[in-house]
Protein backbone atom coordinates (compact mmCIF):
# COMPACT_ATOMS: atom_id res chain seq x y z
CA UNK A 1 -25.09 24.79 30.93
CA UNK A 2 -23.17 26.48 33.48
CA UNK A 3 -19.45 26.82 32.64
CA UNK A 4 -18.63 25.97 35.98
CA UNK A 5 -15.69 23.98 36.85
CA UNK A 6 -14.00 24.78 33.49
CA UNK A 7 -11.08 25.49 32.94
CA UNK A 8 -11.20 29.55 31.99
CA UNK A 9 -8.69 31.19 29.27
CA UNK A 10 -5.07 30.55 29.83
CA UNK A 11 -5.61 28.37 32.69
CA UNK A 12 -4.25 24.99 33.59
CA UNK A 13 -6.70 23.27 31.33
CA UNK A 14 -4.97 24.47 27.78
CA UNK A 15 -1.72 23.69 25.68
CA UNK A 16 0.22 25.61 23.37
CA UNK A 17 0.35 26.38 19.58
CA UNK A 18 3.28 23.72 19.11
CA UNK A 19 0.70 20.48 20.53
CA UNK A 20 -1.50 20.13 17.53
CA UNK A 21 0.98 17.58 15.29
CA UNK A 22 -0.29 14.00 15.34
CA UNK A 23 2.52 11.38 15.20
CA UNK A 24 3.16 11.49 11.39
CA UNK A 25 3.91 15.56 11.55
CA UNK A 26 1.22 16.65 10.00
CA UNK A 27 -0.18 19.80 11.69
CA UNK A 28 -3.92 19.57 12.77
CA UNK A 29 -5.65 23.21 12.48
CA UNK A 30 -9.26 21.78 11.40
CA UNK A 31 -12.00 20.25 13.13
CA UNK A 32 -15.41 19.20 11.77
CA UNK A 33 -17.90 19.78 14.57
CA UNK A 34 -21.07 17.17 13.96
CA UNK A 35 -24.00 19.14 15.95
CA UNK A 36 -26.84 16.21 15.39
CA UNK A 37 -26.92 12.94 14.30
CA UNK A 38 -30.09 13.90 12.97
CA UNK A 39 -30.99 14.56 8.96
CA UNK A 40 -34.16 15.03 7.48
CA UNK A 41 -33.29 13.69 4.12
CA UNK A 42 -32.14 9.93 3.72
CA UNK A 43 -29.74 9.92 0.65
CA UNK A 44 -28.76 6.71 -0.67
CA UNK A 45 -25.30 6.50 0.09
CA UNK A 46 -25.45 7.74 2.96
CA UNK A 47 -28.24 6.98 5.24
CA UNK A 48 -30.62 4.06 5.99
CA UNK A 49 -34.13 4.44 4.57
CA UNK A 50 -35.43 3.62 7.80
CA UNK A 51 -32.92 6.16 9.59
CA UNK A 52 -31.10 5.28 12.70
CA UNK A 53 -31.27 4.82 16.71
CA UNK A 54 -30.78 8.78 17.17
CA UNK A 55 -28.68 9.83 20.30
CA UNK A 56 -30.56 10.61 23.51
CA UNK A 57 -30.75 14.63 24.12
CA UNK A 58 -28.69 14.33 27.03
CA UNK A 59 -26.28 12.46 25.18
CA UNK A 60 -25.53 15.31 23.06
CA UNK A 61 -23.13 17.97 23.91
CA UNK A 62 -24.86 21.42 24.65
CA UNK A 63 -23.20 24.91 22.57
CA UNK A 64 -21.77 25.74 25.77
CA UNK A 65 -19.72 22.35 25.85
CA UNK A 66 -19.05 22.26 21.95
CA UNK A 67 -17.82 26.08 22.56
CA UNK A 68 -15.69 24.62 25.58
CA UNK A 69 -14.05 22.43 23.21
CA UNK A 70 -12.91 24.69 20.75
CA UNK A 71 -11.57 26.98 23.64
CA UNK A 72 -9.17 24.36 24.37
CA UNK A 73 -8.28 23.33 20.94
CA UNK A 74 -7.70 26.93 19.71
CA UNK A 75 -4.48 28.00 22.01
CA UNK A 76 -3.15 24.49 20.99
CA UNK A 77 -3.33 25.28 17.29
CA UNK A 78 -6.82 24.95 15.66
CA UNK A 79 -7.98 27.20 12.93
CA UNK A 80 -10.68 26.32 11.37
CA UNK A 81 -14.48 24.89 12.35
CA UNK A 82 -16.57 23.22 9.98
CA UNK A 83 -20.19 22.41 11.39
CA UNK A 84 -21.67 18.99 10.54
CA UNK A 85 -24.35 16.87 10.90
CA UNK A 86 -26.46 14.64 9.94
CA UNK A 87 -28.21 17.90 8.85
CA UNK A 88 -26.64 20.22 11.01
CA UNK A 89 -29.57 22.93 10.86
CA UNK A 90 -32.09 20.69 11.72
CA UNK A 91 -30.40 21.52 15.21
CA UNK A 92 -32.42 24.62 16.70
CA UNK A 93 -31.19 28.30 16.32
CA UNK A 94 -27.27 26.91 14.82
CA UNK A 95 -26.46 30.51 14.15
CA UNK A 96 -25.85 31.02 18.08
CA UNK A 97 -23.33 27.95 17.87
CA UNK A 98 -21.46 29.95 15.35
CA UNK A 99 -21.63 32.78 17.04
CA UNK A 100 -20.04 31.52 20.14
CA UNK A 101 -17.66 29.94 18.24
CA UNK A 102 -16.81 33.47 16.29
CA UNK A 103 -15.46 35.05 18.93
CA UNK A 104 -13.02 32.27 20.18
CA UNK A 105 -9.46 33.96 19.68
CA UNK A 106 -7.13 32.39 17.25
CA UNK A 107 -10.54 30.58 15.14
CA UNK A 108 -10.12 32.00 11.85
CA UNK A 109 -12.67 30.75 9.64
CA UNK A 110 -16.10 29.16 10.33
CA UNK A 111 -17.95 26.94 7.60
CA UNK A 112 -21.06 24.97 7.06
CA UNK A 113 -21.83 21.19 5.43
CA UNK A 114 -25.59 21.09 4.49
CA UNK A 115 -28.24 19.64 2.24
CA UNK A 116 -29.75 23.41 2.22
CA UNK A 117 -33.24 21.91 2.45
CA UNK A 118 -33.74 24.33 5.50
CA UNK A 119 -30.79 27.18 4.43
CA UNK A 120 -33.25 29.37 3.29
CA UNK A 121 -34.82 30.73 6.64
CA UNK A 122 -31.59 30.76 7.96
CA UNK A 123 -28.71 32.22 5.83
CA UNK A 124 -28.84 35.54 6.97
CA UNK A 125 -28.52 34.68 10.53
CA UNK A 126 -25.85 32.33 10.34
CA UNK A 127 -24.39 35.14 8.26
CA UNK A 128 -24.54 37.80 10.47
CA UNK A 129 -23.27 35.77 13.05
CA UNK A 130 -19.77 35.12 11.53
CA UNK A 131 -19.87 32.02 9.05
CA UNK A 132 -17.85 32.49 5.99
CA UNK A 133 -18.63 29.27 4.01
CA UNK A 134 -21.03 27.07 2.80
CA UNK A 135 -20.81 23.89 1.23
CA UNK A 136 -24.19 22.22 -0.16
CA UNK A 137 -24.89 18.85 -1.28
CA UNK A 138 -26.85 18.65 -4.11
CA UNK A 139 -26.45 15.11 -6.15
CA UNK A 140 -28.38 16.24 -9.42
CA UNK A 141 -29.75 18.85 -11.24
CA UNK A 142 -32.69 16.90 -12.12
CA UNK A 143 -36.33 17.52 -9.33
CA UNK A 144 -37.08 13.87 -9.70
CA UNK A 145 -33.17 12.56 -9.26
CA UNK A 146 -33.12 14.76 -6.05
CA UNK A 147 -36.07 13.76 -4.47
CA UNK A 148 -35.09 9.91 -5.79
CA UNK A 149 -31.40 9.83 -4.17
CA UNK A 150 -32.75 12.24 -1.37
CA UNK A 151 -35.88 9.82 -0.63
CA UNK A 152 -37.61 12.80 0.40
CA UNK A 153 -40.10 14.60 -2.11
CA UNK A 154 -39.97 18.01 -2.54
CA UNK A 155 -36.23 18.16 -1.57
CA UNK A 156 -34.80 19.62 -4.67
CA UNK A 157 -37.06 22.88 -4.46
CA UNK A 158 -35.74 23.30 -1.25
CA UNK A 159 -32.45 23.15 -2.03
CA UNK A 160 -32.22 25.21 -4.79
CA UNK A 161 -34.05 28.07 -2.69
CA UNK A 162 -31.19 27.50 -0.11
CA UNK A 163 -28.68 27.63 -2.71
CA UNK A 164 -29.91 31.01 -3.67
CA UNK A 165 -30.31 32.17 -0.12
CA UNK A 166 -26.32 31.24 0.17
CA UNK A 167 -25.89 33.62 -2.78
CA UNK A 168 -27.93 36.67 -1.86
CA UNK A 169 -25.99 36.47 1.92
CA UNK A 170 -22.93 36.76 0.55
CA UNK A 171 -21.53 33.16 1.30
CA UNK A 172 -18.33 32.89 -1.16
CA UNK A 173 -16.70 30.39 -2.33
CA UNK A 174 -20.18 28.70 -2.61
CA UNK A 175 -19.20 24.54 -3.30
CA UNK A 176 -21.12 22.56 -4.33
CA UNK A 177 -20.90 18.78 -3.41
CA UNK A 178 -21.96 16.13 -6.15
CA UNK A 179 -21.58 12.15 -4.57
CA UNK A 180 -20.61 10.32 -8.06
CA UNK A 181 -23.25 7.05 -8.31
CA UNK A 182 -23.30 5.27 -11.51
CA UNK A 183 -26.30 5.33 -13.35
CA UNK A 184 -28.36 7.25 -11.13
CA UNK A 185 -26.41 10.72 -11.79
CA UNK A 186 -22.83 10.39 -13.65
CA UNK A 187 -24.76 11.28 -17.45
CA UNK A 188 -24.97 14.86 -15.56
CA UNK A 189 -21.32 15.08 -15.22
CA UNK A 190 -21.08 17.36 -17.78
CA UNK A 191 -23.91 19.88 -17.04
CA UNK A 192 -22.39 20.53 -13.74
CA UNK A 193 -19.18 21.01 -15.19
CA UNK A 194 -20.70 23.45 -17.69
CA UNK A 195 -22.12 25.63 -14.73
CA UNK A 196 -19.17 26.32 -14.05
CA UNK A 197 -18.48 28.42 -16.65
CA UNK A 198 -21.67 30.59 -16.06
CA UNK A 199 -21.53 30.80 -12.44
CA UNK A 200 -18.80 31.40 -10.06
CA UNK A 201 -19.74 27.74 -8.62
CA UNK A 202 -17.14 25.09 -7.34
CA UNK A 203 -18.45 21.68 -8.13
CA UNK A 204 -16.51 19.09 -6.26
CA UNK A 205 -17.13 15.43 -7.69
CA UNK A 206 -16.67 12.99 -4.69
CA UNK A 207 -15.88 9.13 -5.00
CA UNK A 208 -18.73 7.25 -2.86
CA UNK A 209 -17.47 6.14 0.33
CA UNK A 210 -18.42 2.18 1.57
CA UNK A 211 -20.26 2.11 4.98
CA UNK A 212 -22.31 -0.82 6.52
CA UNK A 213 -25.94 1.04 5.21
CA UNK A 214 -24.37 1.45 1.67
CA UNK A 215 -22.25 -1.69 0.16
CA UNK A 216 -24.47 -2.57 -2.82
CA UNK A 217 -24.64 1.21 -3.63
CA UNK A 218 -20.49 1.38 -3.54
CA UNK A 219 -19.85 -1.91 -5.22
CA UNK A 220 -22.03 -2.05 -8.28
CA UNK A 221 -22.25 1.85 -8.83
CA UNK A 222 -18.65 3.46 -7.76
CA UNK A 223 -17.37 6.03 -10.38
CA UNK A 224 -13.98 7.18 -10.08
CA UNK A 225 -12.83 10.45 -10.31
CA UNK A 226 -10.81 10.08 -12.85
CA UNK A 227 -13.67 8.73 -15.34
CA UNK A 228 -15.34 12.26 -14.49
CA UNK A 229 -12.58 14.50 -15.21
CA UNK A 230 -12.38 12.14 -18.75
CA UNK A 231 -16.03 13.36 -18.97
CA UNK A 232 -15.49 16.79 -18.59
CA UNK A 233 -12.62 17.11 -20.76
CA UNK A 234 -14.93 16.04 -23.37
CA UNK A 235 -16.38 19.91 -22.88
CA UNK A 236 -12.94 21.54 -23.64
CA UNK A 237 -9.84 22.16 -22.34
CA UNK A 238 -9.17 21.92 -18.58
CA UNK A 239 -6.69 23.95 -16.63
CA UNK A 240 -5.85 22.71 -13.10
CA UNK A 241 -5.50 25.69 -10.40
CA UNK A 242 -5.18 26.31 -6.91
CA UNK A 243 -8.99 26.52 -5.92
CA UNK A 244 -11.03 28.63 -3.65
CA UNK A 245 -10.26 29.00 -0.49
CA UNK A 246 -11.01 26.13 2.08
CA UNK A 247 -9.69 23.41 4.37
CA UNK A 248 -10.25 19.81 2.32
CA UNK A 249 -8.38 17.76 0.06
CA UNK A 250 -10.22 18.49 -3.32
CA UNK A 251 -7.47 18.87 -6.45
CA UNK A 252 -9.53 21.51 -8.87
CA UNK A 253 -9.55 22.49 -12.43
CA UNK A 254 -11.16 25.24 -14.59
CA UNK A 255 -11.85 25.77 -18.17
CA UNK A 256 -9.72 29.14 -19.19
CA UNK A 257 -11.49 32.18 -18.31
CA UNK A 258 -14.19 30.60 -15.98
CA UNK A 259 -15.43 32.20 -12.85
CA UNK A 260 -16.00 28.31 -11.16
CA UNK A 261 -13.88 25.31 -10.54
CA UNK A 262 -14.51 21.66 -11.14
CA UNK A 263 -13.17 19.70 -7.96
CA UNK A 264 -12.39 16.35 -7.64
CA UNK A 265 -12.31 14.49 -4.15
CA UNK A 266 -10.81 11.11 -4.07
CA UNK A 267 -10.96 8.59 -0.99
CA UNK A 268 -10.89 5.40 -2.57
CA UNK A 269 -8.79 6.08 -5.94
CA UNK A 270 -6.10 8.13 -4.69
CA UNK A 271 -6.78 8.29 -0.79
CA UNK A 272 -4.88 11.84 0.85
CA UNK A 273 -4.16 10.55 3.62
CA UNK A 274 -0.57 12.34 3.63
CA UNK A 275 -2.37 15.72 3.86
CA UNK A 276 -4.71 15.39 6.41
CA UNK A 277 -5.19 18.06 8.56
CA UNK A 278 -8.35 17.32 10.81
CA UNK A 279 -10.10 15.51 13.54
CA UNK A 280 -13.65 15.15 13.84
CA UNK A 281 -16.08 15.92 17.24
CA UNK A 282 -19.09 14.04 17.19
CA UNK A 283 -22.56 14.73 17.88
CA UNK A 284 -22.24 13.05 21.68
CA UNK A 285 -18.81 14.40 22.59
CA UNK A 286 -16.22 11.85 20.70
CA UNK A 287 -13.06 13.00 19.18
CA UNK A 288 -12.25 10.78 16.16
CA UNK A 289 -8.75 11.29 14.27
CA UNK A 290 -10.12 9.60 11.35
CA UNK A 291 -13.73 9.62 9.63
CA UNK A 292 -13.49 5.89 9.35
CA UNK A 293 -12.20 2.87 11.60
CA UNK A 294 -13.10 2.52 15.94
CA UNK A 295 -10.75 5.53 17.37
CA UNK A 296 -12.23 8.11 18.88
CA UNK A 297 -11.69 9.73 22.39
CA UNK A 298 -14.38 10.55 25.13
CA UNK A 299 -14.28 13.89 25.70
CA UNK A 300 -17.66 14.40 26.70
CA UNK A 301 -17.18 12.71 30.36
CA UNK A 302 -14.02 15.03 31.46
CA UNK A 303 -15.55 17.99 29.57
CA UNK A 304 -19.03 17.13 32.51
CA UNK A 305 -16.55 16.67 35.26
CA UNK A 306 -14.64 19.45 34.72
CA UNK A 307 -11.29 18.09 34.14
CA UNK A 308 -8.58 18.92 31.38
CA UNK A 309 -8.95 17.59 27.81
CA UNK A 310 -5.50 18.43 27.07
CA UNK A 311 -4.47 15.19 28.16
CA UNK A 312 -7.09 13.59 25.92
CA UNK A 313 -6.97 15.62 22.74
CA UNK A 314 -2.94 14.82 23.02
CA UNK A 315 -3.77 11.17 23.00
CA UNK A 316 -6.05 11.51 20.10
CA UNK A 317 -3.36 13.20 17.90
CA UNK A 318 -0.93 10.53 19.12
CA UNK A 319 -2.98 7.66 17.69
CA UNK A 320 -4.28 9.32 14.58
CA UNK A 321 -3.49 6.99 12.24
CA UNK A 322 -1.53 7.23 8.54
CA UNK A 323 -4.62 6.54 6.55
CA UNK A 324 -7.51 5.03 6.35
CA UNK A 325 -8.05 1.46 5.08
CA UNK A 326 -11.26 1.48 2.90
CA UNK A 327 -12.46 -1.32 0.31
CA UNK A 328 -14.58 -0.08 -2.10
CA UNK A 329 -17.76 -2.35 -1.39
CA UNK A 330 -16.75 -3.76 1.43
CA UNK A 331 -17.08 -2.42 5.53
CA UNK A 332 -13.29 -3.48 5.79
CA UNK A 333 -11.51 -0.72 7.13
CA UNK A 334 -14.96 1.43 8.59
CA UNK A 335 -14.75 0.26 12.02
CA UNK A 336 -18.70 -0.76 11.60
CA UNK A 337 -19.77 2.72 10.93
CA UNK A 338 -23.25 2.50 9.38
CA UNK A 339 -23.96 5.63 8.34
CA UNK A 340 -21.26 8.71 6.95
CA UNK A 341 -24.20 10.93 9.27
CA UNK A 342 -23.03 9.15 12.56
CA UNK A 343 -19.75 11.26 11.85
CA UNK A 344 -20.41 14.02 9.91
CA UNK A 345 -19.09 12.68 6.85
């Protein structure tokens, strides 16, 4: 797309470092850029079986546009850029995205959320173009539990030859996402706690989050955090630390002397609301303070025309709100999303 009509650097179209603070003072330096709606796995928790009514091509915002955005955001005070999904590499040739987005002054660090089914053709590239992070989601360490949850066969081969592709380019600290479901995969608590001490691995043990596709799954098999980290202190003595380096709200903890962390991430226990430091772009152009509930901001309409998002990206931090209002098994509080992929989790 032709950058026609927009608004070049340091012209009338940006803000300064002081305007990203939403109304609560928290400072907003991260955005999670969803690049497809699109995923080519269907796990349980967080996508229907039968998948979903995908956005329209045109409906999507090109690299340029995505690129355009994080011009503006940047001289206003973002930092950081984590790309999304769905599966954001089933998006053609990603590593030009992050490329682009590289060499936007003031971005600082670039990282990527994927299910690493496809991360093996394309580590190096997105490498070599500038991302410094990857976090994978991998739900067991068992083939048959992977492809189960997954609901696509064959998926935990893949994974584990992205995973490996992630380590031989270099990507550090490598996490590791694990989405707690009772009965299906909290007996493996333990093992992935106990790669931690071989491997310099952060495992981060996430509370499943309720959405419309998922409310059986988060009422009859939730497992808290806190019955994990009783798990794993089963193993031995845990420490907590600071963690590696990154832009979420995981709390971590390591067994003395252990080149990994064990990371816990808590929406529905202990929500963390008070430290929230992001927005989210979606796939088709909206800017959403908040993962869950109805807010979100057009941008993609002013962005075609050619007018300032200032205006609009100050109106989004205005409304952000405190914190989100989740039930656990219940769609109160998600503002009717059905799927954690329309958003990019």
């Amino acid at each position: 797309m032709s950058r026609a009509g927009f608004a070049g650097p340091g012209g009338p179209g940006r803000g300064d470092s002081s305007d990203m603070v939403d109304g609560f003072g928290r400072r907003i330096e991260y955005l999670r850029i969803s690049v497809t709606d699109k995923c080519n796995l269907r796990c349980v928790y967080c996508m229907p079986l039968e998948g979903l009514d995908w956005l329209k091509r045109d409906d999507l915002l090109s690299y340029e546009e995505i690129v355009e955005v994080v011009r503006v955001m940047a001289p206003m005070g973002l930092k950081r850029v984590r790309f999304t999904g769905g599966e954001p590499l089933v998006r053609r040739d990603l590593a030009r995205l992050v490329g682009m987005v590289a060499e936007v002054p003031g971005i600082e660090d670039l990282s990527l959320s994927t299910n690493a089914v496809l991360l093996a053709d394309e580590a190096d590239a997105l490498e070599a173009a500038g991302l410094n992070r990857v976090n994978v989601s991998l739900d067991s360490l068992r083939p048959d539990r992977v492809d189960a949850i997954a609901r696509r066969p064959g998926s935990h081969e893949k994974i584990m030859r992205g995973l490996q592709a992630a380590e031989d380019a270099g990507f550090a600290p490598l996490k590791i996402n694990v989405v707690l479901i009772g009965g299906r995969n909290d007996d493996e608590i333990p093992d992935f706690a106990a790669i931690t001490r071989e491997r310099p691995w952060h495992i981060r043990f996430i509370e499943v989050m309720p959405t419309t596709a998922n409310l059986d799954l988060s009422r009859e098999n939730y497992v808290s955090c806190a019955e994990a980290l009783r798990r794993v202190r089963a193993l031995g003595e845990l420490e907590p630390v600071e963690g590696p380096t990154g832009n979420g709200p995981a709390t971590y903890y390591r067994f003395p002397g252990a080149p990994g962390t064990i990371g816990v991430i808590t929406p529905m226990s202990h929500n963390f609301c008070d430290r929230c430091n992001r927005m989210r772009l979606t796939a088709d152009g909206q800017l959403r303070p908040c993962l869950f509930g109805d807010l979100q901001t057009d941008l993609r309409t002013p962005l075609r025309a050619g007018e300032s998002l200032v205006p609009h990206i100050r109106e989004t931090l205005r409304v952000k709100p405190e914190r989100h209002h989740l039930v656990q098994g219940a769609d109160v509080g998600s503002g009717g999303l059905v799927a954690l992929s329309q958003t990019g989790g």
